[in-house]
C-alpha atoms as a PDB file:
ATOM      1  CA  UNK A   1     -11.660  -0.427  -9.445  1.00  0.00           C
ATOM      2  CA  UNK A   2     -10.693   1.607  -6.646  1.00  0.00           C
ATOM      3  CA  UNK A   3     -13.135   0.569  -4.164  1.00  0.00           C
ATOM      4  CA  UNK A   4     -12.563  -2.645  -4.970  1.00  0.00           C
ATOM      5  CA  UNK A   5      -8.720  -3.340  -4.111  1.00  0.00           C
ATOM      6  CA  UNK A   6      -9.359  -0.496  -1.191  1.00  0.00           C
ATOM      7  CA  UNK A   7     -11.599  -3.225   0.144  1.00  0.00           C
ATOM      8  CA  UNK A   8      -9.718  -6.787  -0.810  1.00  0.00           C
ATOM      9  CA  UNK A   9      -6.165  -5.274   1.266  1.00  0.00           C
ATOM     10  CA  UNK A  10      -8.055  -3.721   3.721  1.00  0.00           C
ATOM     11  CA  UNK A  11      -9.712  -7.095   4.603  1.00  0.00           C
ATOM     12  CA  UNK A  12      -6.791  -9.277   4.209  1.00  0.00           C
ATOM     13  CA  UNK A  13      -5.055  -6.693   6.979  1.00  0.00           C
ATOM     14  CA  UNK A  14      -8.287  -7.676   9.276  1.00  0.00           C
ATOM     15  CA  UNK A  15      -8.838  -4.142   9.259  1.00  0.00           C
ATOM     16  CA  UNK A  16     -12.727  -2.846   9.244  1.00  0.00           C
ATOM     17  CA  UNK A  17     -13.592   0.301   8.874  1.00  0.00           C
ATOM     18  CA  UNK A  18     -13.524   2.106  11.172  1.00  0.00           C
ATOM     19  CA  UNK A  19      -9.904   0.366  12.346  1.00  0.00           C
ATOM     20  CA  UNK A  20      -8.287   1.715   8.066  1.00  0.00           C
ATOM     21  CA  UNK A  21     -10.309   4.748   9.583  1.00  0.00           C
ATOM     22  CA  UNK A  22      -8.254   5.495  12.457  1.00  0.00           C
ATOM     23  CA  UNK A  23      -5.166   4.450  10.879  1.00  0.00           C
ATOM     24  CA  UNK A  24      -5.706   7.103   8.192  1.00  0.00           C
ATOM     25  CA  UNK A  25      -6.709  10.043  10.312  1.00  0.00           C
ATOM     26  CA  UNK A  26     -10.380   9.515   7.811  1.00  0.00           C
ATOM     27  CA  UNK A  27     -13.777   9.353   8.678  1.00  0.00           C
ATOM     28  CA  UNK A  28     -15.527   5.260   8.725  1.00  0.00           C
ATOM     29  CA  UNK A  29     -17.916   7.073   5.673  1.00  0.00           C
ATOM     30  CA  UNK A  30     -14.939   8.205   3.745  1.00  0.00           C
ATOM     31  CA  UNK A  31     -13.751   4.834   3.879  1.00  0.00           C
ATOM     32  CA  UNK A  32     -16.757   3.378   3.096  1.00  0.00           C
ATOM     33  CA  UNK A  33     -17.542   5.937   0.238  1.00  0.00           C
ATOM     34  CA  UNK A  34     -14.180   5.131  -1.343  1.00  0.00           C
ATOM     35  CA  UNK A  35     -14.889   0.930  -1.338  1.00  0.00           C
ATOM     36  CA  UNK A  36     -18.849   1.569  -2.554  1.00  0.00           C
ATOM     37  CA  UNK A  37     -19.705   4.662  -4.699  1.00  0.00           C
ATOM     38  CA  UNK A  38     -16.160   5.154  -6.845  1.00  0.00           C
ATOM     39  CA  UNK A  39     -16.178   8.766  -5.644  1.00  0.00           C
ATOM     40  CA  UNK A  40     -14.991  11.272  -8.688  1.00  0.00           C
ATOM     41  CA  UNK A  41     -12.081  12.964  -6.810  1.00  0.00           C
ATOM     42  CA  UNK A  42     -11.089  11.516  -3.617  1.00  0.00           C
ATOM     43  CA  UNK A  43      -8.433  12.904  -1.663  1.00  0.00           C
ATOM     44  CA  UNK A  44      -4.846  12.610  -2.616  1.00  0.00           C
ATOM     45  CA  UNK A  45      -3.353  12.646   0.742  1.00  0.00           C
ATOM     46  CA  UNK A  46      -5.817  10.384   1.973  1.00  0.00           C
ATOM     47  CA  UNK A  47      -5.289   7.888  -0.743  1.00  0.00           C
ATOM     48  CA  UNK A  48      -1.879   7.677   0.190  1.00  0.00           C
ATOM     49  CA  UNK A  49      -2.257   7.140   3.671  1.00  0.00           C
ATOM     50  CA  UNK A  50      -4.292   4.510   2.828  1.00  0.00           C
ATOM     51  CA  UNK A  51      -1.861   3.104   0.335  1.00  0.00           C
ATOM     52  CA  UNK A  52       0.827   3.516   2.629  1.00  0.00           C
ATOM     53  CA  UNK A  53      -1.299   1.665   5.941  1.00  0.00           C
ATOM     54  CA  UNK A  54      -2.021  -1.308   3.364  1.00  0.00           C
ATOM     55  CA  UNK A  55       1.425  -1.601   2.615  1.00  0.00           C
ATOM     56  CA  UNK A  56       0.730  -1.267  -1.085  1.00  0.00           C
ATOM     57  CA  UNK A  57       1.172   2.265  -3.387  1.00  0.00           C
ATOM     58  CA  UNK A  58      -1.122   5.064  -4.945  1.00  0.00           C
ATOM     59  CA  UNK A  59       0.046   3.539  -8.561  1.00  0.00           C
ATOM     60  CA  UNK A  60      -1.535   0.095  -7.666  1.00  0.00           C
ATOM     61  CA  UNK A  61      -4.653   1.674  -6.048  1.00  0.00           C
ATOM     62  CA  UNK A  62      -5.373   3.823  -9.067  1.00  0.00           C
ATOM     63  CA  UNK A  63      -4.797   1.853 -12.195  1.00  0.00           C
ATOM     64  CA  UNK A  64      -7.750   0.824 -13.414  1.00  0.00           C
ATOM     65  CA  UNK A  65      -5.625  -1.203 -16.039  1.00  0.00           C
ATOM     66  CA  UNK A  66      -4.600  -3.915 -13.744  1.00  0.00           C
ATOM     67  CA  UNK A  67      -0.930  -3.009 -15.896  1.00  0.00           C
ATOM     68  CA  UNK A  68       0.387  -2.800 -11.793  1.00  0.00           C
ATOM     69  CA  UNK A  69       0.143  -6.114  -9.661  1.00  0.00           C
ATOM     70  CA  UNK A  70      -0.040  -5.857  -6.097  1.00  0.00           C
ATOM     71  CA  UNK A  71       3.199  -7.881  -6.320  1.00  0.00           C
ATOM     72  CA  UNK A  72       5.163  -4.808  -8.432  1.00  0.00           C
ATOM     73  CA  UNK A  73       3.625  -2.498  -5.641  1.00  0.00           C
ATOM     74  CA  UNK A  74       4.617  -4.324  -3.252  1.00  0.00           C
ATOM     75  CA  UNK A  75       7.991  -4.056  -4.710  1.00  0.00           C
ATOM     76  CA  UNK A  76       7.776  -0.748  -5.092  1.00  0.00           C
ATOM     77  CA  UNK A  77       6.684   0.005  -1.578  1.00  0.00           C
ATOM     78  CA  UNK A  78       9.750  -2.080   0.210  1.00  0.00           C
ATOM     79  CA  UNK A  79      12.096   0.196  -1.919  1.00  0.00           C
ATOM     80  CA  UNK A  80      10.569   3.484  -1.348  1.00  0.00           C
ATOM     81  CA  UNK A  81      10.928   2.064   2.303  1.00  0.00           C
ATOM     82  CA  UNK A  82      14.616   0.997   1.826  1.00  0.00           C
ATOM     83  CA  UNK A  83      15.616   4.439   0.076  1.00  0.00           C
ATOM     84  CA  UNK A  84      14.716   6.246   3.267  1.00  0.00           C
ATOM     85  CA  UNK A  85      17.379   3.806   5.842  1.00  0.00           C
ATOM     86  CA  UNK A  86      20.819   4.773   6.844  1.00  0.00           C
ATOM     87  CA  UNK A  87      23.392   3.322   5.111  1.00  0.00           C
ATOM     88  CA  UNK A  88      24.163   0.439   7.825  1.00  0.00           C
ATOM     89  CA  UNK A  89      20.512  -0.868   7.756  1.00  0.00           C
ATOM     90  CA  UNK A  90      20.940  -0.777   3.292  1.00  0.00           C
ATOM     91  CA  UNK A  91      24.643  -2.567   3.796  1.00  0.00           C
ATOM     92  CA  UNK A  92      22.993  -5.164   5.996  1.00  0.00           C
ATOM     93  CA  UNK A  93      19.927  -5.749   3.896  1.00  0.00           C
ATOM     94  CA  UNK A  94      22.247  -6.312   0.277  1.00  0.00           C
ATOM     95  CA  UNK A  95      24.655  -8.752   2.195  1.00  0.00           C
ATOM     96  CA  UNK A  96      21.362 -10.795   3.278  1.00  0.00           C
ATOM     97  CA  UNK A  97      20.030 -10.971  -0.206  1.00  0.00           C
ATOM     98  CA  UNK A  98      23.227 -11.446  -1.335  1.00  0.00           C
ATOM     99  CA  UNK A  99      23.849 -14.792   1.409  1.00  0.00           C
ATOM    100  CA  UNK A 100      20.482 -16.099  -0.375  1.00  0.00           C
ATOM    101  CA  UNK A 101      21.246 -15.896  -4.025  1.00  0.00           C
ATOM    102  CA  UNK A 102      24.416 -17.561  -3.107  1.00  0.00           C
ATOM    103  CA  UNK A 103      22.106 -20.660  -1.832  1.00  0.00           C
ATOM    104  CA  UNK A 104      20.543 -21.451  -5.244  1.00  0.00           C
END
């Protein structure tokens, strides 16, 4: 459920409330209304601001099939995140992960 992983992220970020609050330009009772009473149509621009401040994605936060670990969005997040670098940053990343493949 929504509410549910909303909850779990924010509180392994040590984030209350009204901290995901601020972070998300929401109110505390948004926040809290999203975690507790599975609103019908919550915001789409909030959700992602949410997703994006618990470092996760809107895919993860709305399937209610569990078919999307945290691990795939996390996976998807840090590539969304790597799309958007220059192309020194991307070189330097690809020779790291190469340097550790070559290790095993």
């Amino acid at each position: 459920m929504l509410g549910d992983k909303i909850r779990k992220l924010r509180k392994e970020k040590g984030l209350t409330l009204d901290a995901l609050a601020d972070l998300t330009d929401s109110s505390k009772s948004y926040i809290w209304e999203l975690e507790n009473k599975n609103p019908p149509r919550p915001s789409a621009e909030k959700l992602a601001k949410i997703a994006e401040k618990l470092d996760t994605t809107l895919e993860f936060l709305l399937d209610e099939g569990d078919t999307v670990t945290e691990e795939d969005a996390a996976d998807a997040r840090f590539y969304r995140d790597y799309r958007k670098m220059d192309a020194a940053t991307k070189t330097k990343i690809r020779q790291m992960v190469k340097l550790w493949g070559d290790d095993e």
